[in-house]
C-alpha atoms as a PDB file:
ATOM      1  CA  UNK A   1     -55.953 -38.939  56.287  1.00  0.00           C
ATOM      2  CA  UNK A   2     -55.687 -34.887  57.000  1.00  0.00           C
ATOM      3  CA  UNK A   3     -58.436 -33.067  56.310  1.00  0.00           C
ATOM      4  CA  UNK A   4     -60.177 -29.580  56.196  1.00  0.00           C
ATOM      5  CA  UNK A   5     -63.245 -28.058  55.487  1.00  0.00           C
ATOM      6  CA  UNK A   6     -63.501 -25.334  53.040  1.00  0.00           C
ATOM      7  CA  UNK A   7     -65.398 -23.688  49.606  1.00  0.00           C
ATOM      8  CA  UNK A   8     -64.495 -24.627  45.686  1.00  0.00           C
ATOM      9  CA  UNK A   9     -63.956 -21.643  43.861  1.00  0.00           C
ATOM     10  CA  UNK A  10     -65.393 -20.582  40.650  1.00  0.00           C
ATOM     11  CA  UNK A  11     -63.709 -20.473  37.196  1.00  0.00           C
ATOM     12  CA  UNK A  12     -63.477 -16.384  37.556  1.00  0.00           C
ATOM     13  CA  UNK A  13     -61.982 -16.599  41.247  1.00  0.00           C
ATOM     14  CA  UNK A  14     -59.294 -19.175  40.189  1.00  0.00           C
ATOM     15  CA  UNK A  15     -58.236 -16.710  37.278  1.00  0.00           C
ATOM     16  CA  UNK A  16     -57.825 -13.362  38.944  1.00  0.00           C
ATOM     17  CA  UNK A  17     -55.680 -15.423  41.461  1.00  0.00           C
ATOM     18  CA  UNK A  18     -53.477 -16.824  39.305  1.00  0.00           C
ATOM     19  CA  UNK A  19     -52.915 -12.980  37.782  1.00  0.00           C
ATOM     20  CA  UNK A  20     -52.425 -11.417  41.560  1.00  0.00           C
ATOM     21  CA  UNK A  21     -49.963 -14.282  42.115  1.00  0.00           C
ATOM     22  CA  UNK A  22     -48.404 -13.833  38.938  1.00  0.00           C
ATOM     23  CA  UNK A  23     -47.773  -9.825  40.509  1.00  0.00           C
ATOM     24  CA  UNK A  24     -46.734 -11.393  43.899  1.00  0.00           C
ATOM     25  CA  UNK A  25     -44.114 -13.320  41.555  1.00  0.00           C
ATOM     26  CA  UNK A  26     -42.599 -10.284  40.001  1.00  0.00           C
ATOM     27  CA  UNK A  27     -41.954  -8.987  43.741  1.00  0.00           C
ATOM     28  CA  UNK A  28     -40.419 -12.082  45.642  1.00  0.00           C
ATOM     29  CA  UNK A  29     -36.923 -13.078  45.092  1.00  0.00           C
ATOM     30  CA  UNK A  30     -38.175 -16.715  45.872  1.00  0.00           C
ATOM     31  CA  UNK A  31     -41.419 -18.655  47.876  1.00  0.00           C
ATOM     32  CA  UNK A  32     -43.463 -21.688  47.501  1.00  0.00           C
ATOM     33  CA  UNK A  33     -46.748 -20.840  45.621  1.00  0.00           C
ATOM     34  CA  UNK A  34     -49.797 -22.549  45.875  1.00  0.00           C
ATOM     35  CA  UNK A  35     -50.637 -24.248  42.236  1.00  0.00           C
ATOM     36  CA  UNK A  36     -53.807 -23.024  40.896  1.00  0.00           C
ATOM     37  CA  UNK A  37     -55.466 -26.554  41.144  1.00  0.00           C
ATOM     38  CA  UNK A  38     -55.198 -26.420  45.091  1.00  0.00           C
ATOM     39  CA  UNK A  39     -56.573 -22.701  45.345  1.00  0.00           C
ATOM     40  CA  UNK A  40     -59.682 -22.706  47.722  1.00  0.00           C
ATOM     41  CA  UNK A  41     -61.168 -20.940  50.878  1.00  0.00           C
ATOM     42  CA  UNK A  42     -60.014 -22.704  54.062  1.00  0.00           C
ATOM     43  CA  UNK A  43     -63.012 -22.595  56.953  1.00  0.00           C
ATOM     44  CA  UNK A  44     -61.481 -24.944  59.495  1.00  0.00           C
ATOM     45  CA  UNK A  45     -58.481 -26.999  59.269  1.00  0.00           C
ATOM     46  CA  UNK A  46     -58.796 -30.090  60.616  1.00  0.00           C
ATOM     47  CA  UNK A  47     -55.383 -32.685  60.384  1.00  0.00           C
ATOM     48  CA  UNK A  48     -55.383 -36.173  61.037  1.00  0.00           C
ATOM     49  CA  UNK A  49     -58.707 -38.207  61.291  1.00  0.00           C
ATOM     50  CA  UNK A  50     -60.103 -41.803  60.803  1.00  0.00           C
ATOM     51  CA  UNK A  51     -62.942 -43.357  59.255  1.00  0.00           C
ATOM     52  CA  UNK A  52     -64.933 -43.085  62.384  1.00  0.00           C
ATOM     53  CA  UNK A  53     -63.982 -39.046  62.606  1.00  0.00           C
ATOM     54  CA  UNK A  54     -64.417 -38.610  59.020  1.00  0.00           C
ATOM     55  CA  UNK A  55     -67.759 -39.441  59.134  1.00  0.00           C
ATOM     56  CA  UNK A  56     -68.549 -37.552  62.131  1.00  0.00           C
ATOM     57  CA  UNK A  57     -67.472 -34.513  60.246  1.00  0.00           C
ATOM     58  CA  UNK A  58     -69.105 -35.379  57.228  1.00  0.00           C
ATOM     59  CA  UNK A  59     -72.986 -35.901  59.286  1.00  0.00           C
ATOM     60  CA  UNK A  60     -71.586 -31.971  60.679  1.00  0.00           C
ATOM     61  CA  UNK A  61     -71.547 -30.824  57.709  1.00  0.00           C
ATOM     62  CA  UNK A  62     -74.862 -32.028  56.348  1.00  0.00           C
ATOM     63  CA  UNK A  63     -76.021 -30.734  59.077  1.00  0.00           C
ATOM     64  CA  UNK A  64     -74.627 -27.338  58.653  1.00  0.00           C
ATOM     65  CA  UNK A  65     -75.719 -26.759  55.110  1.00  0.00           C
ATOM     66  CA  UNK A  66     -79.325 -28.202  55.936  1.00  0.00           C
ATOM     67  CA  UNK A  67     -80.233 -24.922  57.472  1.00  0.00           C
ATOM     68  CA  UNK A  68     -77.368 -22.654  55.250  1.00  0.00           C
ATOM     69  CA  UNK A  69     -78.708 -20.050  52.287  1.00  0.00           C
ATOM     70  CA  UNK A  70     -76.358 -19.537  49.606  1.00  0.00           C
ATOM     71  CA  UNK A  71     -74.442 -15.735  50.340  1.00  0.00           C
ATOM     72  CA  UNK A  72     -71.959 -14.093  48.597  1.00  0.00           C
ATOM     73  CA  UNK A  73     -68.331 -13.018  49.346  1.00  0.00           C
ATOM     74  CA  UNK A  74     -66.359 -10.615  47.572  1.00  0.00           C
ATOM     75  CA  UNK A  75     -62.414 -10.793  47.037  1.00  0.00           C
ATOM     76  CA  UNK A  76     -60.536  -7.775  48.885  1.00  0.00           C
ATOM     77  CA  UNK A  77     -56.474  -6.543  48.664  1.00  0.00           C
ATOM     78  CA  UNK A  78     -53.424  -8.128  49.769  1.00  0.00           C
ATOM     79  CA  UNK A  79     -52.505  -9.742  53.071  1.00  0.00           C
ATOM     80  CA  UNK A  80     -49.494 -11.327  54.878  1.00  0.00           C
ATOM     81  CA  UNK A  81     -48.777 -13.332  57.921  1.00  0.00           C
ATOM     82  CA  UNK A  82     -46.023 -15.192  59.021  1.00  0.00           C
ATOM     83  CA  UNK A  83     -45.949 -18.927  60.775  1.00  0.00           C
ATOM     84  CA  UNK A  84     -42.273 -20.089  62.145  1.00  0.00           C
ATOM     85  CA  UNK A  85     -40.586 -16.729  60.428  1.00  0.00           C
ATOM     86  CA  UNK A  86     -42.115 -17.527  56.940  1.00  0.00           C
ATOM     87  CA  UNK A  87     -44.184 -14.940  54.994  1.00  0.00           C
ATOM     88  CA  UNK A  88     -47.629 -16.294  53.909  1.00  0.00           C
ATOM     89  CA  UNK A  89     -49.157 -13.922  51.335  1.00  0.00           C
ATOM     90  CA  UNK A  90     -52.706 -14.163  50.442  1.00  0.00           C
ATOM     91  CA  UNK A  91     -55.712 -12.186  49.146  1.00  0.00           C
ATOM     92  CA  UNK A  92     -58.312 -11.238  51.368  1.00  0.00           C
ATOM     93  CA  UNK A  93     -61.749 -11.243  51.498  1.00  0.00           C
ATOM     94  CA  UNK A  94     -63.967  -8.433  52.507  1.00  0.00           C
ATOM     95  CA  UNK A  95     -65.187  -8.399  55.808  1.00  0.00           C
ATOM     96  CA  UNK A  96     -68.963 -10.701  55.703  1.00  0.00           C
ATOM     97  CA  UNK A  97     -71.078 -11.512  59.049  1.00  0.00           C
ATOM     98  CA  UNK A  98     -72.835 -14.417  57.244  1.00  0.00           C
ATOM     99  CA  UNK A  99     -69.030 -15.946  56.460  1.00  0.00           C
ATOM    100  CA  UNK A 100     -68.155 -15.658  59.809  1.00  0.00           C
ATOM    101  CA  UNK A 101     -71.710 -16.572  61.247  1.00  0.00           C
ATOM    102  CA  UNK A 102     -71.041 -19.876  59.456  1.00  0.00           C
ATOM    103  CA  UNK A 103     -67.674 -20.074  60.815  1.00  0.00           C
ATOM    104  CA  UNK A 104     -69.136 -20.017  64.373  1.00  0.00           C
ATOM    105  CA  UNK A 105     -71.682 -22.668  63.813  1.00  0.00           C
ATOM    106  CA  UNK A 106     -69.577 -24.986  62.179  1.00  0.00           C
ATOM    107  CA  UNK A 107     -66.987 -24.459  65.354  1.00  0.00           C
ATOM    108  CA  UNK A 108     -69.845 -25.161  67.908  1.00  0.00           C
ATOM    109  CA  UNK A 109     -71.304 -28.399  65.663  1.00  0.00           C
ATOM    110  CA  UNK A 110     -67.736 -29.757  65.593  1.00  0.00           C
ATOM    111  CA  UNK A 111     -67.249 -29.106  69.430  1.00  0.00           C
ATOM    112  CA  UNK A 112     -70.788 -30.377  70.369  1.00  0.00           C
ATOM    113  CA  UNK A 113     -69.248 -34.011  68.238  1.00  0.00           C
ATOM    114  CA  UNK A 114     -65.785 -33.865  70.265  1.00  0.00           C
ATOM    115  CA  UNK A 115     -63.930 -33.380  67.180  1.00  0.00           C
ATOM    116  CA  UNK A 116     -60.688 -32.000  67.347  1.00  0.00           C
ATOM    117  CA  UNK A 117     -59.652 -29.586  65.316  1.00  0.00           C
ATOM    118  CA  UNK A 118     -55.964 -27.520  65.015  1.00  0.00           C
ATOM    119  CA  UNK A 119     -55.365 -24.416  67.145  1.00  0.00           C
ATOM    120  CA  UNK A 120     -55.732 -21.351  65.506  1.00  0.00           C
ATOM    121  CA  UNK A 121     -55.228 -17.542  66.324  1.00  0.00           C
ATOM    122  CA  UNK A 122     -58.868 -16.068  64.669  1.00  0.00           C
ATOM    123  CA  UNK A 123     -60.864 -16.150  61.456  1.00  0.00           C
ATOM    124  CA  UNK A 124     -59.115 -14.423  58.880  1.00  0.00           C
ATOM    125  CA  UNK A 125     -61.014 -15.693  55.677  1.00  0.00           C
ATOM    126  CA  UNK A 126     -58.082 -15.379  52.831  1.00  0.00           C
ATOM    127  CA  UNK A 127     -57.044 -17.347  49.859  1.00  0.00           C
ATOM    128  CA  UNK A 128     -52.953 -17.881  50.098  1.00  0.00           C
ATOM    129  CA  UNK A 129     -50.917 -17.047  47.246  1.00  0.00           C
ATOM    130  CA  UNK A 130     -48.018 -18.323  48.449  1.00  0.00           C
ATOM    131  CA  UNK A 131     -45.763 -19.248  51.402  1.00  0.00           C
ATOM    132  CA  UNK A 132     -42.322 -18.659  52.520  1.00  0.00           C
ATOM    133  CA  UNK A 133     -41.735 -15.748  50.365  1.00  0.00           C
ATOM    134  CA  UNK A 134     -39.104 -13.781  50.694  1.00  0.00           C
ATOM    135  CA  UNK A 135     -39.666 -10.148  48.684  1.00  0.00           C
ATOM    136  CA  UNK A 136     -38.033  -8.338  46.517  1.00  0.00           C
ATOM    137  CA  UNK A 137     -39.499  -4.938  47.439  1.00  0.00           C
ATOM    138  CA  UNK A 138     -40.672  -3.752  50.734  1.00  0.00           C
ATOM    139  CA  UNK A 139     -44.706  -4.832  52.054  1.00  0.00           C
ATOM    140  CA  UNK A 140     -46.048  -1.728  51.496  1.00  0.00           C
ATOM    141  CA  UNK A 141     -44.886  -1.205  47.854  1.00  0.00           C
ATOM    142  CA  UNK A 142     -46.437  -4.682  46.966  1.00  0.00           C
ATOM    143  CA  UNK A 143     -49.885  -3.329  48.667  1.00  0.00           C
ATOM    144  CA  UNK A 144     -50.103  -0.523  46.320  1.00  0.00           C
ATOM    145  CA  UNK A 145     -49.137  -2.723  43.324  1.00  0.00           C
ATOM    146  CA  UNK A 146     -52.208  -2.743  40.780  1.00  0.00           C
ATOM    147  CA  UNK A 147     -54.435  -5.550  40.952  1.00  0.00           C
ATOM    148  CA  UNK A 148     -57.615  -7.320  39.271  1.00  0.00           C
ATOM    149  CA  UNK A 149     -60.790  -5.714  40.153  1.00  0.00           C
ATOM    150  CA  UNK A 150     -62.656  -7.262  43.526  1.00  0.00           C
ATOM    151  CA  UNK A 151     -64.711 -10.447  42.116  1.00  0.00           C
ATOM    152  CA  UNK A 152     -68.088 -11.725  44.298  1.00  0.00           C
ATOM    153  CA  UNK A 153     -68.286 -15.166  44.452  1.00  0.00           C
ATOM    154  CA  UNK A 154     -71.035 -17.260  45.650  1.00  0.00           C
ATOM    155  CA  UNK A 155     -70.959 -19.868  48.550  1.00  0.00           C
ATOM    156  CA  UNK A 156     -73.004 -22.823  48.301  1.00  0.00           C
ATOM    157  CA  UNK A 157     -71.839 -25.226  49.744  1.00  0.00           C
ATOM    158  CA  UNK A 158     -69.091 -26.591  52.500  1.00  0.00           C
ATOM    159  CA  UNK A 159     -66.420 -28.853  50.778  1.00  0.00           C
ATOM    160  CA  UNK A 160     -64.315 -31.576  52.987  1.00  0.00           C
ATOM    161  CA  UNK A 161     -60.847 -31.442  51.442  1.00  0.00           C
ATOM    162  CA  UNK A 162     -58.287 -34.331  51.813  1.00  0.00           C
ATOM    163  CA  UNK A 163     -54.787 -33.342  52.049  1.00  0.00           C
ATOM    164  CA  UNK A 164     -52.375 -35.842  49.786  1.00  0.00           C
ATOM    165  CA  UNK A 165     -49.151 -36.079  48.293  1.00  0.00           C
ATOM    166  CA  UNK A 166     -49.826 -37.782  44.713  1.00  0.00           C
ATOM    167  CA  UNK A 167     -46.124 -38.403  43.023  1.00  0.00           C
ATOM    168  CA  UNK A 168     -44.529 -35.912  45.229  1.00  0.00           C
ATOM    169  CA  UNK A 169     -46.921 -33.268  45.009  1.00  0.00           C
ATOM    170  CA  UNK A 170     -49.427 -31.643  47.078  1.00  0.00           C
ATOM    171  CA  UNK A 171     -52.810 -32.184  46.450  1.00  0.00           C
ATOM    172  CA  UNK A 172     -56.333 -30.986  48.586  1.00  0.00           C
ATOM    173  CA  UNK A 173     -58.787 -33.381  46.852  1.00  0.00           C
ATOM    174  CA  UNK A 174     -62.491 -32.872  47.595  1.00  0.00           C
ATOM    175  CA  UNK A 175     -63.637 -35.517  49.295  1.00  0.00           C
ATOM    176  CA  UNK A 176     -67.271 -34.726  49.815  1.00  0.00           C
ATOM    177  CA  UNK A 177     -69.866 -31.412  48.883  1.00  0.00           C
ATOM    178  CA  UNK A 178     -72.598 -30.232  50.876  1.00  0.00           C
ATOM    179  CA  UNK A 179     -74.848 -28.106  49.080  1.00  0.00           C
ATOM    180  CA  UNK A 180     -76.887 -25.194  51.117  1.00  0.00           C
ATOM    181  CA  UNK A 181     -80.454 -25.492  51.286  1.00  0.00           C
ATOM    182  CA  UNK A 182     -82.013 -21.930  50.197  1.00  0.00           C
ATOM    183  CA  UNK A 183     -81.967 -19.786  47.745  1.00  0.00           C
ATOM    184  CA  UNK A 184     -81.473 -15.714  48.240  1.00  0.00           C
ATOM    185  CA  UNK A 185     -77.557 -14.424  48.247  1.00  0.00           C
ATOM    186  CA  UNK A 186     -76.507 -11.548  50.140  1.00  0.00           C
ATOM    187  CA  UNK A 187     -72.635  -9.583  50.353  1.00  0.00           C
ATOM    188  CA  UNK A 188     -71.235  -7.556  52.942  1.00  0.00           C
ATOM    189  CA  UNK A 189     -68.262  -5.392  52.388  1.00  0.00           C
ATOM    190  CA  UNK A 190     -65.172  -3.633  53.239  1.00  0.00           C
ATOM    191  CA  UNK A 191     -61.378  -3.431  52.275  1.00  0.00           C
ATOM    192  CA  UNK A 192     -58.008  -3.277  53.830  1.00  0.00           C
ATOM    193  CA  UNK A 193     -54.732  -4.017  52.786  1.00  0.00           C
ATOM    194  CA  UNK A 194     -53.428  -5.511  56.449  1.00  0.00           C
ATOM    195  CA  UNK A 195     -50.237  -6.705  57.736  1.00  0.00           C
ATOM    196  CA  UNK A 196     -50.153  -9.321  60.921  1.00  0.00           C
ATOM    197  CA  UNK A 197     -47.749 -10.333  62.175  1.00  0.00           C
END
C-alpha cells in the first residue's frame, strides 16, 4: 500500500476550497483538480510500505500525538509549483512554528524507526487545488483574483492516509487517527502570495 501522513479538514476548510478552486477553474484552460473528497493537509509523504512498516508508522504516530496540544492554522493566498514541467496550484497556509515544530519531530521519530520516506525539497504546508494546469491568464493576475476570507482551522490529530484507486479513481482513505493529547490552541501568522519554481 502507499501511504502518507497528514490532517482531515473541517466542513468550513473543505468549502472555501472548493470556491478558490472553482476561481482557479475560471483561469486554466485545462488541469487535473483534486476532488473535494481527497482535499487534506499533506505532512510527510510516505509511498510504498508493508504490514510490518505500516505499523511502525502507526506506533510513530501515537507516539507523536502523545505529547502534541491541539494548535491552530490559518489558510493564506495562492501558491504554485511545478514537478516534471506541470503547474501544481494550491492554497497556502500561513507561516506557524508549532506546524513546522511538528513537522520536525515527526521527521526525526520516523528516522530514529529507519523508515523511509520520499525525497522532498522543504516544508511548504499547502492544500493543492489542482495539478497540471495550464492557465488561461498570466500567475500574477490569478494572485490578485478575489478570494474567500482566511479560515483557522484546528489540528488535532495526525491522520495516516492510504493512497487507492477504487473503480478508476483516486482515493486517500484514512487509515488510522491519532488524536493530540492537550487542550490549549494557539495560531501564528503571515501571508504571501509566492511563486516557486
Amino acid at each position: 500500500m502507499r501511504v502518507f501522513i497528514g490532517f482531515r479538514l473541517p466542513d468550513a476548510i473543505q468549502k472555501q476550497l472548493i470556491a478558490v478552486q472553482e476561481e482557479v477553474k475560471r483561469a486554466s484552460l485545462k488541469g487535473s483538480f483534486t476532488d473535494p473528497e481527497n482535499f487534506h493537509l499533506t505532512m510527510r509523504f510516505i509511498g510504498a510500505v508493508d504490514a510490518e512498516e505500516k505499523s511502525a508508522i502507526e506506533a510513530v504516530l501515537a507516539r507523536c500525538a502523545e505529547g502534541q496540544a491541539p494548535f491552530l492554522i490559518e489558510t493564506a493566498e495562492l501558491g504554485n509549483f511545478f514537478k516534471k514541467n506541470k503547474r501544481i496550484i494550491w492554497l497556502g497556509i500561513k507561516e506557524n512554528s508549532r506546524l513546522h515544530q511538528l513537522y520536525d519531530q515527526l521527521n526525526a521519530a520516523l528516522l530514529k524507526q529507519k523508515i523511509t520516506v520520499a525525497d522532498e525539497v522543504g516544508f511548504i504546508p499547502h492544500l493543492t487545488l489542482g495539478r497540471g494546469i495550464v492557465l488561461s491568464q498570466d500567475w500574477e493576475s490569478l494572485c490578485k483574483v478575489h478570494l474567500p476570507p482566511a479560515r483557522q482551522m484546528p489540528i488535532t490529530a495526525l491522520t495516516l492516509f492510504e493512497s487507492v484507486r477504487l473503480n478508476g479513481k483516486l482515493v486517500y482513505r484514512p487509515i488510522a487517527d491519532f488524536p493530540f493529547a492537550g487542550r490549549k490552541a494557539s495560531a501564528d501568522q503571515s501571508d504571501s502570495c509566492t511563486e516557486t519554481e
